[in-house]
PDB file of N, CA and C in Angstrom:
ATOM      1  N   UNK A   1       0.826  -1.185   0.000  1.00  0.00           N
ATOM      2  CA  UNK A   1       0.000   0.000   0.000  1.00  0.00           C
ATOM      3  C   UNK A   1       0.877   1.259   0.000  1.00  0.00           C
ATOM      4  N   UNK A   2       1.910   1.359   0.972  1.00  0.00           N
ATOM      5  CA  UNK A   2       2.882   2.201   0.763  1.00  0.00           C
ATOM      6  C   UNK A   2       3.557   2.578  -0.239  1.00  0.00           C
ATOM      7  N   UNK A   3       3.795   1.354  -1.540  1.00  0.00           N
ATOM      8  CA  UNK A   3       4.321   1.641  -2.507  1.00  0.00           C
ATOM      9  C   UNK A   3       3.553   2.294  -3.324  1.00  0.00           C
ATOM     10  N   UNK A   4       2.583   1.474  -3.251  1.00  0.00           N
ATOM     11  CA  UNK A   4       1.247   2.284  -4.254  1.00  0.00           C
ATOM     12  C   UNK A   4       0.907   3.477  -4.480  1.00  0.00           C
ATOM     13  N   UNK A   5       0.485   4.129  -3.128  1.00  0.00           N
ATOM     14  CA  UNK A   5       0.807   5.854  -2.432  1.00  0.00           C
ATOM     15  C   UNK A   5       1.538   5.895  -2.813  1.00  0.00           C
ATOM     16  N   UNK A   6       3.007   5.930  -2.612  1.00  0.00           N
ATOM     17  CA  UNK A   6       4.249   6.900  -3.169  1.00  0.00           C
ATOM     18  C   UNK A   6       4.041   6.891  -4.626  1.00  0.00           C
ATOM     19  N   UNK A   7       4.020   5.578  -5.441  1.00  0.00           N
ATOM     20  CA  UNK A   7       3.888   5.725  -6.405  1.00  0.00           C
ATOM     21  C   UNK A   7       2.843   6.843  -7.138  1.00  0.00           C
ATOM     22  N   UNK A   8       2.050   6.808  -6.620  1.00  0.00           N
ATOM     23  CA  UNK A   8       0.910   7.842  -7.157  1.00  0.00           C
ATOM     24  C   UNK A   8       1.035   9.288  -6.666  1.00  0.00           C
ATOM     25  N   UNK A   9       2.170   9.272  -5.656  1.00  0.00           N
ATOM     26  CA  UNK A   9       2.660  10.800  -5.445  1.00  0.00           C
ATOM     27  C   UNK A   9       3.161  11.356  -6.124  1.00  0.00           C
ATOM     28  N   UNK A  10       4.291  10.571  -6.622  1.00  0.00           N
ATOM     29  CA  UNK A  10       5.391  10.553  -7.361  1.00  0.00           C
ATOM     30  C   UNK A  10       4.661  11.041  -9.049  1.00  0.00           C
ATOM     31  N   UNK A  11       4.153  10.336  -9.586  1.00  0.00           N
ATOM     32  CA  UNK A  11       3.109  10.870 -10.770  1.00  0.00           C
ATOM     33  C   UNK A  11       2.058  11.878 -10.467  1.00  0.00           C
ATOM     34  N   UNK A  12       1.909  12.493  -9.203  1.00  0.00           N
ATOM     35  CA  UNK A  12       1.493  14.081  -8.829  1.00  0.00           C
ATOM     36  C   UNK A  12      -0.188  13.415  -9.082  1.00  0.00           C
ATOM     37  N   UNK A  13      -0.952  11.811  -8.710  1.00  0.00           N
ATOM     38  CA  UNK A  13      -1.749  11.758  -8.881  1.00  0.00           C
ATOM     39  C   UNK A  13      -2.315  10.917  -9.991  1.00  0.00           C
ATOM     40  N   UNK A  14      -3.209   9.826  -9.689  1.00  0.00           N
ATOM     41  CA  UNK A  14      -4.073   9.041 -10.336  1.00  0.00           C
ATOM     42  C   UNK A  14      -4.287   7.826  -9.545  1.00  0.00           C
ATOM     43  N   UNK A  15      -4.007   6.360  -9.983  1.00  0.00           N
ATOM     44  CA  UNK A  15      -4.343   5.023  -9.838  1.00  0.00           C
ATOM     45  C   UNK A  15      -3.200   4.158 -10.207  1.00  0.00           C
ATOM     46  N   UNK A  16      -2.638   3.515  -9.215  1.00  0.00           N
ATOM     47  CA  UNK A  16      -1.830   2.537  -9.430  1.00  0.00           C
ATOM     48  C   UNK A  16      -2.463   0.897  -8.956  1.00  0.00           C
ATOM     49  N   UNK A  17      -1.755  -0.274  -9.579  1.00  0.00           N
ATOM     50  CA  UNK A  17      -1.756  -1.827  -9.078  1.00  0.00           C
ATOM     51  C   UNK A  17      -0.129  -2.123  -8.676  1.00  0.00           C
ATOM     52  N   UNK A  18       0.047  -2.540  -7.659  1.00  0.00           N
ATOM     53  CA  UNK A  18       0.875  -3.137  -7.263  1.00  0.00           C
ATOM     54  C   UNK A  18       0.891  -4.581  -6.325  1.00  0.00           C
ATOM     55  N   UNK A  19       1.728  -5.415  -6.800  1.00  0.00           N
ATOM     56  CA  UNK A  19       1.685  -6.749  -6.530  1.00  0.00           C
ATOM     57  C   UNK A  19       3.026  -7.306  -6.305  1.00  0.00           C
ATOM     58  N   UNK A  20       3.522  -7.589  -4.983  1.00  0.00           N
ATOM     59  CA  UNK A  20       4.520  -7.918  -4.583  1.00  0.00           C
ATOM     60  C   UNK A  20       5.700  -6.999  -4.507  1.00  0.00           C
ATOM     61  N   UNK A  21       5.393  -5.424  -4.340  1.00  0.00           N
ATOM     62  CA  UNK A  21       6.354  -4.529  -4.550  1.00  0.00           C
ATOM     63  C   UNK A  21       7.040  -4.162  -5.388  1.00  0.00           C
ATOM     64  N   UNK A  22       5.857  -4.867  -7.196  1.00  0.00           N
ATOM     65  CA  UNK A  22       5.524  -4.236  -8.233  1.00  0.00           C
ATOM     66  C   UNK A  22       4.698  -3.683  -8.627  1.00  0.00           C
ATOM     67  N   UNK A  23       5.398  -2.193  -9.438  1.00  0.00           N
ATOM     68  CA  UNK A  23       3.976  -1.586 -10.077  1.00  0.00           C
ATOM     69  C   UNK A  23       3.268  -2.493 -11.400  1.00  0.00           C
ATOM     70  N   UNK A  24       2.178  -2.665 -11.217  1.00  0.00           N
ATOM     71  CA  UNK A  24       1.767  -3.684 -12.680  1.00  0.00           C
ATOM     72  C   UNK A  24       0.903  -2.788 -13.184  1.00  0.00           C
ATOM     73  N   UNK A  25       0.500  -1.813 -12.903  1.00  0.00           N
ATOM     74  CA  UNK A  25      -0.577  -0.656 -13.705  1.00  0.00           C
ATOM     75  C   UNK A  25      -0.187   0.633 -13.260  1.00  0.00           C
ATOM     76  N   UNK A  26       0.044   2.158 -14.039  1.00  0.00           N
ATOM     77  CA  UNK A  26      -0.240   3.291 -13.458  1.00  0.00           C
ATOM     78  C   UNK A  26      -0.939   3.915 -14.800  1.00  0.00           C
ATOM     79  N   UNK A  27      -1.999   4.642 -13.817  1.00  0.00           N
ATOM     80  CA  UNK A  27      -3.113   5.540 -14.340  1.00  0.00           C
ATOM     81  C   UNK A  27      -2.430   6.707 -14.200  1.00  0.00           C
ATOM     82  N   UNK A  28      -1.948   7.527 -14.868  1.00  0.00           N
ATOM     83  CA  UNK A  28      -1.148   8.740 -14.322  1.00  0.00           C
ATOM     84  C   UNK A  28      -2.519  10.052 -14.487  1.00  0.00           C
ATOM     85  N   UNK A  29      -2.199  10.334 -13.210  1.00  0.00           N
ATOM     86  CA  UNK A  29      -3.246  11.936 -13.559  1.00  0.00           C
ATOM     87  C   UNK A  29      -2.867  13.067 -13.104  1.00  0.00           C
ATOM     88  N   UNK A  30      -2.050  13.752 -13.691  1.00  0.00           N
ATOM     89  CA  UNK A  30      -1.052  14.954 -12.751  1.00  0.00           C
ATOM     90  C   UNK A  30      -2.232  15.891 -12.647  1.00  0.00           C
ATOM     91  N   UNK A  31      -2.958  16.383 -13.885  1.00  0.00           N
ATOM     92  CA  UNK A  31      -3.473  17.727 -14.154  1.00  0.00           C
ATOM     93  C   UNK A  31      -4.940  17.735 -12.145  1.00  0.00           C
ATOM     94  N   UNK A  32      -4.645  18.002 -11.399  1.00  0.00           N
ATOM     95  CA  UNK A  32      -4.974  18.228  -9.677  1.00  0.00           C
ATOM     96  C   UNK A  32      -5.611  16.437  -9.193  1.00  0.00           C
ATOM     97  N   UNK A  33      -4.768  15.892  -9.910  1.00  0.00           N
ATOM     98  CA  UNK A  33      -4.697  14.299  -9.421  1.00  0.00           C
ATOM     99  C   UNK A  33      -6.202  13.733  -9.585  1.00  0.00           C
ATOM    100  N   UNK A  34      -6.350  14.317 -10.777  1.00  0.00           N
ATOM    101  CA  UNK A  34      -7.647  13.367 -11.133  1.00  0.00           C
ATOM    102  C   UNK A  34      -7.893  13.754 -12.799  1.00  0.00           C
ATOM    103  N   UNK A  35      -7.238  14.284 -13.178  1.00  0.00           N
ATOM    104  CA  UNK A  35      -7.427  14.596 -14.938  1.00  0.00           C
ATOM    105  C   UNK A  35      -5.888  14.518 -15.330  1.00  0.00           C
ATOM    106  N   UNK A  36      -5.892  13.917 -16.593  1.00  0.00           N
ATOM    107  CA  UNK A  36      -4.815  14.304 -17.871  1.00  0.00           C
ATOM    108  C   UNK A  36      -4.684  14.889 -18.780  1.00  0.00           C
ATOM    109  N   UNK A  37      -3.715  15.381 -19.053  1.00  0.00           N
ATOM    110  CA  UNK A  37      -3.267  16.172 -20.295  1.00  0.00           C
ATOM    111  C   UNK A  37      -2.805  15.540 -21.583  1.00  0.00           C
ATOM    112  N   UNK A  38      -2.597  13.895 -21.020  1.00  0.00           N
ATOM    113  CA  UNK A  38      -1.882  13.080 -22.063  1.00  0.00           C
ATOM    114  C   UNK A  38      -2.914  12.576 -23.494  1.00  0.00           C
ATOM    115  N   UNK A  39      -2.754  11.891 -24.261  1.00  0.00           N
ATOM    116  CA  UNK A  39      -3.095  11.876 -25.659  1.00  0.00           C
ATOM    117  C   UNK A  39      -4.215  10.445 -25.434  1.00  0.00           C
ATOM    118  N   UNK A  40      -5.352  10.724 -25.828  1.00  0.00           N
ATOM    119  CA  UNK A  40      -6.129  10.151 -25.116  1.00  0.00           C
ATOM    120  C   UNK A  40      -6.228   8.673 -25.273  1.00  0.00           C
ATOM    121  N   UNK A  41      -5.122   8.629 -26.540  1.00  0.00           N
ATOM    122  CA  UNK A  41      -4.678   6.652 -27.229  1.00  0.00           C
ATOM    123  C   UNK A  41      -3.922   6.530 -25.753  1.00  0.00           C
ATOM    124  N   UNK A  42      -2.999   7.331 -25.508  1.00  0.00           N
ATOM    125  CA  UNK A  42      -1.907   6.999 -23.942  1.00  0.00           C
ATOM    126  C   UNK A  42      -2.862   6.867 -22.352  1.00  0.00           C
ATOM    127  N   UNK A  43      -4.239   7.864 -22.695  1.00  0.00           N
ATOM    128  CA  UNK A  43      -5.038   7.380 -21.445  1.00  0.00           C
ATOM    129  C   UNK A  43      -5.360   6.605 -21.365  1.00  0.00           C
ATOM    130  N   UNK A  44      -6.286   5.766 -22.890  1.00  0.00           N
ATOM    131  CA  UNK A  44      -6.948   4.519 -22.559  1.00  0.00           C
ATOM    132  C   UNK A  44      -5.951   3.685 -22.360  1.00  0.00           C
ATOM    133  N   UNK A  45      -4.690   3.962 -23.011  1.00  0.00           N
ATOM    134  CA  UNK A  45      -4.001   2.309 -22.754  1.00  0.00           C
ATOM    135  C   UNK A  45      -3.350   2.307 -21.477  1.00  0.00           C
ATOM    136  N   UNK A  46      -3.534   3.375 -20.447  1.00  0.00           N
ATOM    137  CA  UNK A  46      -3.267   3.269 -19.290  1.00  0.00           C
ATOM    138  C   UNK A  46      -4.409   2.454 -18.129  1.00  0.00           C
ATOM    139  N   UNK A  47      -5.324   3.263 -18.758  1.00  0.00           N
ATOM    140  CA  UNK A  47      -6.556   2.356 -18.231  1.00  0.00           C
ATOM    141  C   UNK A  47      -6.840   1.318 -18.467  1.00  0.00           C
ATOM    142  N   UNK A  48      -6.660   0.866 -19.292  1.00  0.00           N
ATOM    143  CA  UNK A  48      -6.953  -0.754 -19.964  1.00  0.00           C
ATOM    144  C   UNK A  48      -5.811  -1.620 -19.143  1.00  0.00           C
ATOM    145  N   UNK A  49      -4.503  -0.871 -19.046  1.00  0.00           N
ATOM    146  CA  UNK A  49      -3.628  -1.841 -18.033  1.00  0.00           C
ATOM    147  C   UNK A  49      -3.970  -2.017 -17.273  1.00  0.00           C
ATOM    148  N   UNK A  50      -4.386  -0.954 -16.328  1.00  0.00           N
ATOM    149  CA  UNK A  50      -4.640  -0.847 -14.894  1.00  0.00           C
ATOM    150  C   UNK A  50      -6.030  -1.573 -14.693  1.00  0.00           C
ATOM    151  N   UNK A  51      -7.361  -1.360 -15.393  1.00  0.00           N
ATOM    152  CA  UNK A  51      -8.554  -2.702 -15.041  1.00  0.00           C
ATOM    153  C   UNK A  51      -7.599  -4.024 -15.324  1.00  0.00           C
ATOM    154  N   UNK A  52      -6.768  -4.714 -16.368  1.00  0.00           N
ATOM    155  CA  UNK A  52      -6.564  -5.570 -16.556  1.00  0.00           C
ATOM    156  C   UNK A  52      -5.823  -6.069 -14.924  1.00  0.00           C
ATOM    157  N   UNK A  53      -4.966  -5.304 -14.865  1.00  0.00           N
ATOM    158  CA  UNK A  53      -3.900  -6.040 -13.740  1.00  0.00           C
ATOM    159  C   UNK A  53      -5.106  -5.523 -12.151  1.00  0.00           C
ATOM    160  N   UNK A  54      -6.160  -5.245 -12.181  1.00  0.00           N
ATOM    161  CA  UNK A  54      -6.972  -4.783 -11.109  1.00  0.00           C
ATOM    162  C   UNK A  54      -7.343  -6.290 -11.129  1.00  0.00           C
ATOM    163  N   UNK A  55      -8.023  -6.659 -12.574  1.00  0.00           N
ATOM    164  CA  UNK A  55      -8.502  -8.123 -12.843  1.00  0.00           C
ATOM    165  C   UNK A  55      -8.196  -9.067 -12.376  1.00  0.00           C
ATOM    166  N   UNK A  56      -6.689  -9.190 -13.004  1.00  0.00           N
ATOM    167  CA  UNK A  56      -5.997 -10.222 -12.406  1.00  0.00           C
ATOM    168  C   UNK A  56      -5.406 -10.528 -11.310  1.00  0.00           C
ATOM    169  N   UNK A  57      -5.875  -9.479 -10.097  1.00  0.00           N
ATOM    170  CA  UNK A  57      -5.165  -9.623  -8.537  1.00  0.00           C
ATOM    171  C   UNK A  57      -6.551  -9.922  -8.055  1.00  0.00           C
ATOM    172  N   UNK A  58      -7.556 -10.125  -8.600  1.00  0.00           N
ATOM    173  CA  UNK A  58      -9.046 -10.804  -8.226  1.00  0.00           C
ATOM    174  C   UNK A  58     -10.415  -9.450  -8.020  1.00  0.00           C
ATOM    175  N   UNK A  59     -10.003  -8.364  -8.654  1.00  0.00           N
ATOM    176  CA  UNK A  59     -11.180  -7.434  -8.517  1.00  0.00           C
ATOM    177  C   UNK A  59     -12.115  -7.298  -9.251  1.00  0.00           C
ATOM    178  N   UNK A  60     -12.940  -7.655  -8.871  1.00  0.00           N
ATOM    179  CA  UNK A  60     -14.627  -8.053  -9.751  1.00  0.00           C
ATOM    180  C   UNK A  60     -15.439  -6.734  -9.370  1.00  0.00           C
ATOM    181  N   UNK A  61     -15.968  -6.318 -10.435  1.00  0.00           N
ATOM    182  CA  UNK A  61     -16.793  -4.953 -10.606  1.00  0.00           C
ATOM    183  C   UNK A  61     -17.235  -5.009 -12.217  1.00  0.00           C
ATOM    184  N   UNK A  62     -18.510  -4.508 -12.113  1.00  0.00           N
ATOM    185  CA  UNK A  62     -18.411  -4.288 -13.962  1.00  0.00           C
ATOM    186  C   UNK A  62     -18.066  -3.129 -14.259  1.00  0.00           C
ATOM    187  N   UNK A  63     -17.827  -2.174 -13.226  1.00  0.00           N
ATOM    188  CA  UNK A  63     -16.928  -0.813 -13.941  1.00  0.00           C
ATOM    189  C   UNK A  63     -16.076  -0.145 -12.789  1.00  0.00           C
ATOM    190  N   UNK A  64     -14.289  -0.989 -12.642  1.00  0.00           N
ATOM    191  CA  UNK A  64     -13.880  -0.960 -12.143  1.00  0.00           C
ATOM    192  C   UNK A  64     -13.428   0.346 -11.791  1.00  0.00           C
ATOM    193  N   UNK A  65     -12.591   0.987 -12.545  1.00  0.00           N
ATOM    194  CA  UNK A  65     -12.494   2.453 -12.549  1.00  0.00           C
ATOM    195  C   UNK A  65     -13.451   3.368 -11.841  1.00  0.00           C
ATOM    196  N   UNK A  66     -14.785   3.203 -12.148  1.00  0.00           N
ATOM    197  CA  UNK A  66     -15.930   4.218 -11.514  1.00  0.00           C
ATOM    198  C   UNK A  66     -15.755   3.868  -9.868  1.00  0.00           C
ATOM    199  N   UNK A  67     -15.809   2.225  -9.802  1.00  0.00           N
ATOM    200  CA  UNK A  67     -15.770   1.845  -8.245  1.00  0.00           C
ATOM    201  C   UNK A  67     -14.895   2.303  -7.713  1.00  0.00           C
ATOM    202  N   UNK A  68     -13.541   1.872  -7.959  1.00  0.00           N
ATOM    203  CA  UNK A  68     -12.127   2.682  -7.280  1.00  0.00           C
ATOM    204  C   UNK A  68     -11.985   4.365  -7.325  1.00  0.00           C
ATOM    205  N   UNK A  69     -12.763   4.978  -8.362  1.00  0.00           N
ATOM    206  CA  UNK A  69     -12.928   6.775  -7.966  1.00  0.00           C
ATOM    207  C   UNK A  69     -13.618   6.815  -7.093  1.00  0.00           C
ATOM    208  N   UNK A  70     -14.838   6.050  -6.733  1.00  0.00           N
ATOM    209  CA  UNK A  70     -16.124   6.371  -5.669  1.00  0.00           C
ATOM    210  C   UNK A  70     -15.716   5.990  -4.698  1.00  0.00           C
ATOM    211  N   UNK A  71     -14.949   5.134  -4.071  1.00  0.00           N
ATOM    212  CA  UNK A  71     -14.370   4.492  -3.021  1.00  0.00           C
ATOM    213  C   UNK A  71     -14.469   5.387  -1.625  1.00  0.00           C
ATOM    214  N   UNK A  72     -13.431   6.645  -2.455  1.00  0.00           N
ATOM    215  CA  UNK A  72     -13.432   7.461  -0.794  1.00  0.00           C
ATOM    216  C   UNK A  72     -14.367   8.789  -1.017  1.00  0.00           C
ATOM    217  N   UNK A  73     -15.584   8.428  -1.492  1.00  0.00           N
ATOM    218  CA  UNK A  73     -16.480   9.327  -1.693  1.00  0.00           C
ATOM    219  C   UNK A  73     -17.859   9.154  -0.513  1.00  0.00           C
ATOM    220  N   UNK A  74     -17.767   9.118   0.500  1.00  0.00           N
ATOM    221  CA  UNK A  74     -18.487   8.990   1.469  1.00  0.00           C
ATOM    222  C   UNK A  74     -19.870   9.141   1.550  1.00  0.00           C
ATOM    223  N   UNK A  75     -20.417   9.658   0.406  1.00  0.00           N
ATOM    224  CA  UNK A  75     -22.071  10.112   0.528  1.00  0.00           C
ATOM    225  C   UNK A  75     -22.814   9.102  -0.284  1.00  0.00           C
ATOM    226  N   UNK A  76     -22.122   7.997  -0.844  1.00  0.00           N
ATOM    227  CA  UNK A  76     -22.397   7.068  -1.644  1.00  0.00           C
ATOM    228  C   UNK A  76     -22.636   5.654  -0.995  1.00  0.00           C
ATOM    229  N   UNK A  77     -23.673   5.035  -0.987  1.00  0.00           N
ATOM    230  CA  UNK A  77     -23.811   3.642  -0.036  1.00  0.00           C
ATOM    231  C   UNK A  77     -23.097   2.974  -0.252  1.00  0.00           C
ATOM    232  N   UNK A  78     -22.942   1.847   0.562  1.00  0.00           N
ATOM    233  CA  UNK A  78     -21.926   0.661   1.012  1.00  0.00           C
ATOM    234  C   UNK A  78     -21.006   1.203   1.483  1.00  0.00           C
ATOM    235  N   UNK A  79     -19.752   0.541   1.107  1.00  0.00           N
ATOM    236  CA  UNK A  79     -18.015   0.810   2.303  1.00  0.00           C
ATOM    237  C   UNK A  79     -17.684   1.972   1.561  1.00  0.00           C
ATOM    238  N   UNK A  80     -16.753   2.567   2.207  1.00  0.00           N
ATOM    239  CA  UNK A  80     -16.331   3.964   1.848  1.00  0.00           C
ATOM    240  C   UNK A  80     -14.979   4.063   2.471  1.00  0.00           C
ATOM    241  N   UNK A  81     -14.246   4.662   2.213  1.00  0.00           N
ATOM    242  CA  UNK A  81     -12.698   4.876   2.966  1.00  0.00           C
ATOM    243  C   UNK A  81     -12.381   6.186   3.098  1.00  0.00           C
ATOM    244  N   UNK A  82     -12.331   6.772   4.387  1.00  0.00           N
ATOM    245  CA  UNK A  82     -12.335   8.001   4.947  1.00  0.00           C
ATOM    246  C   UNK A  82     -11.371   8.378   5.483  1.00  0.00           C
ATOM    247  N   UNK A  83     -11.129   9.243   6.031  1.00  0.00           N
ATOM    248  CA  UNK A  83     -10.253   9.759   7.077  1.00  0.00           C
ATOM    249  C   UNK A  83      -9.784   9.016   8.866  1.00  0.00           C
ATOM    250  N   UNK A  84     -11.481   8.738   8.875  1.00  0.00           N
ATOM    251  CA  UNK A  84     -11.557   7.914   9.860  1.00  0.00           C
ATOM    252  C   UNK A  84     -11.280   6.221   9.873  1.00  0.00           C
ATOM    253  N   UNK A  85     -11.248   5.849   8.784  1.00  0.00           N
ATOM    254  CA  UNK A  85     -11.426   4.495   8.416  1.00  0.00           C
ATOM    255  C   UNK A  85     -12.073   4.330   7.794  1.00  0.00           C
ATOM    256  N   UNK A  86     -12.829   3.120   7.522  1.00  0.00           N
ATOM    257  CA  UNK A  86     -13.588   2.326   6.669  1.00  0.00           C
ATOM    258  C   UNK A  86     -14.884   2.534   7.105  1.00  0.00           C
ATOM    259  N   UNK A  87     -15.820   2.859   6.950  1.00  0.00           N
ATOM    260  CA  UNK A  87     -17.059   3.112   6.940  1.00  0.00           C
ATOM    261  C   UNK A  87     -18.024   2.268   6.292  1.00  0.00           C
ATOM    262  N   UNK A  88     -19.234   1.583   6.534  1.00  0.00           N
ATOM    263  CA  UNK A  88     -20.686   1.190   6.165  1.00  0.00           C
ATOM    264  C   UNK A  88     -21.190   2.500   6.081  1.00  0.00           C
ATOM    265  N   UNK A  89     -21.623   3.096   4.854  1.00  0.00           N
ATOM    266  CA  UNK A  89     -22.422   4.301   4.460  1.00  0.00           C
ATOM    267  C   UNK A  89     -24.135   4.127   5.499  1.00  0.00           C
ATOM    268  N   UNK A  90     -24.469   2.948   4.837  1.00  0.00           N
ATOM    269  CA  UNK A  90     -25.985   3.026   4.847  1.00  0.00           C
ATOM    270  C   UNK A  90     -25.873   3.024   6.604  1.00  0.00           C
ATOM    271  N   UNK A  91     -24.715   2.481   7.834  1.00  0.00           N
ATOM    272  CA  UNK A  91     -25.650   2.299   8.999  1.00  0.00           C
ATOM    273  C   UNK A  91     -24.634   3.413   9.628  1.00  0.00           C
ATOM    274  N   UNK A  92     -23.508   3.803   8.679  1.00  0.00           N
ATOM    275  CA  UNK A  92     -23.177   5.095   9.729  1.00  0.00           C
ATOM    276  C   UNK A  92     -21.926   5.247  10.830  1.00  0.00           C
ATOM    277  N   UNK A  93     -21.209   3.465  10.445  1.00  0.00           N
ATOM    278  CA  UNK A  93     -20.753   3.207  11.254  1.00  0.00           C
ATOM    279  C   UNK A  93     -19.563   3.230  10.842  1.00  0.00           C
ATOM    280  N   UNK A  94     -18.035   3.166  11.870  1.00  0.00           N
ATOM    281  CA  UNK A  94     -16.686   2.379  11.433  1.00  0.00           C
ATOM    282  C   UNK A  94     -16.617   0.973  11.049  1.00  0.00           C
ATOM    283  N   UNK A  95     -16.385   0.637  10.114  1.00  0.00           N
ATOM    284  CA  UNK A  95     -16.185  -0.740   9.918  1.00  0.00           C
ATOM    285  C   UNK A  95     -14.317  -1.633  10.651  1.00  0.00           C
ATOM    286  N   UNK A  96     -14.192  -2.741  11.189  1.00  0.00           N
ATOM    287  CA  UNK A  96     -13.124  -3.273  11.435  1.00  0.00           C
ATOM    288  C   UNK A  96     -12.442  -3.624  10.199  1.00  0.00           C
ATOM    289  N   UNK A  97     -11.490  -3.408   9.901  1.00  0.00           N
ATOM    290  CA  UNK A  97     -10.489  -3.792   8.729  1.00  0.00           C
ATOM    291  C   UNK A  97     -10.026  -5.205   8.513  1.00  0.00           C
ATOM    292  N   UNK A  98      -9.959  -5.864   9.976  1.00  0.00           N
ATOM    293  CA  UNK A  98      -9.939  -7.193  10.184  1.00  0.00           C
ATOM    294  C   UNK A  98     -10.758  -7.879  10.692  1.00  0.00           C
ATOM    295  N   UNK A  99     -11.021  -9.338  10.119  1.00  0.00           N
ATOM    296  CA  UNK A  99     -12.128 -10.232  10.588  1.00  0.00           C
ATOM    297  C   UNK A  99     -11.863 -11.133  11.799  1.00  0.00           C
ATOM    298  N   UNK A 100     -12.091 -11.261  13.186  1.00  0.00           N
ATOM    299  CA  UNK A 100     -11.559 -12.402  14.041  1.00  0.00           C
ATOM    300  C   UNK A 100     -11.803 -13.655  13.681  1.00  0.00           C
ATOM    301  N   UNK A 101     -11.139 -14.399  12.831  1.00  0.00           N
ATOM    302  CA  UNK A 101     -11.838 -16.020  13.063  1.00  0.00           C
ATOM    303  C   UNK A 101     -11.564 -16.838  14.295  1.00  0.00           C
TER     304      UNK A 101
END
């Protein structure tokens, strides 16, 4: 996770995959870390990496991209990732990050 963050600092902003303390996808988005300036053949094929290798580390969504922008958007139901932690939208609550078995 640490790498991931830096990594996406480091590109002043977007979406990275990393897997084993490799980057396997970056979404680069410098223009205030959520838009590009780049050529929009170089956006999609950034995006197309990054769902692919999202894919293949087991992330199921039919529109992965939209899910991972909405993520830490808090006014939106289900889990959310905040400041505070992990959140259940609909009951309001902190969620535990870990499960006790």
């Amino acid at each position: 996770m640490v790498h991931a963050a830096n990594t996406v600092i480091e590109a002043q902003g977007g979406c990275c995959v990393v897997e084993n303390g490799e980057v396997k996808a970056l979404l680069k988005l410098p223009v205030g870390g959520i838009l590009s300036e780049a050529p929009l053949a170089e956006v999609g094929l950034e995006v197309k990496q990054l769902v692919a290798a999202m894919r293949e580390l087991g992330y199921k969504h039919y529109n992965p991209i939209m899910s991972m922008s909405t993520l830490s958007l808090p006014v939106s139901p289900a889990l959310k990732i905040t400041d505070f932690g992990l959140i259940d939208v609909n009951k309001g609550e902190v969620v535990d990050l870990f499960i006790d078995q």
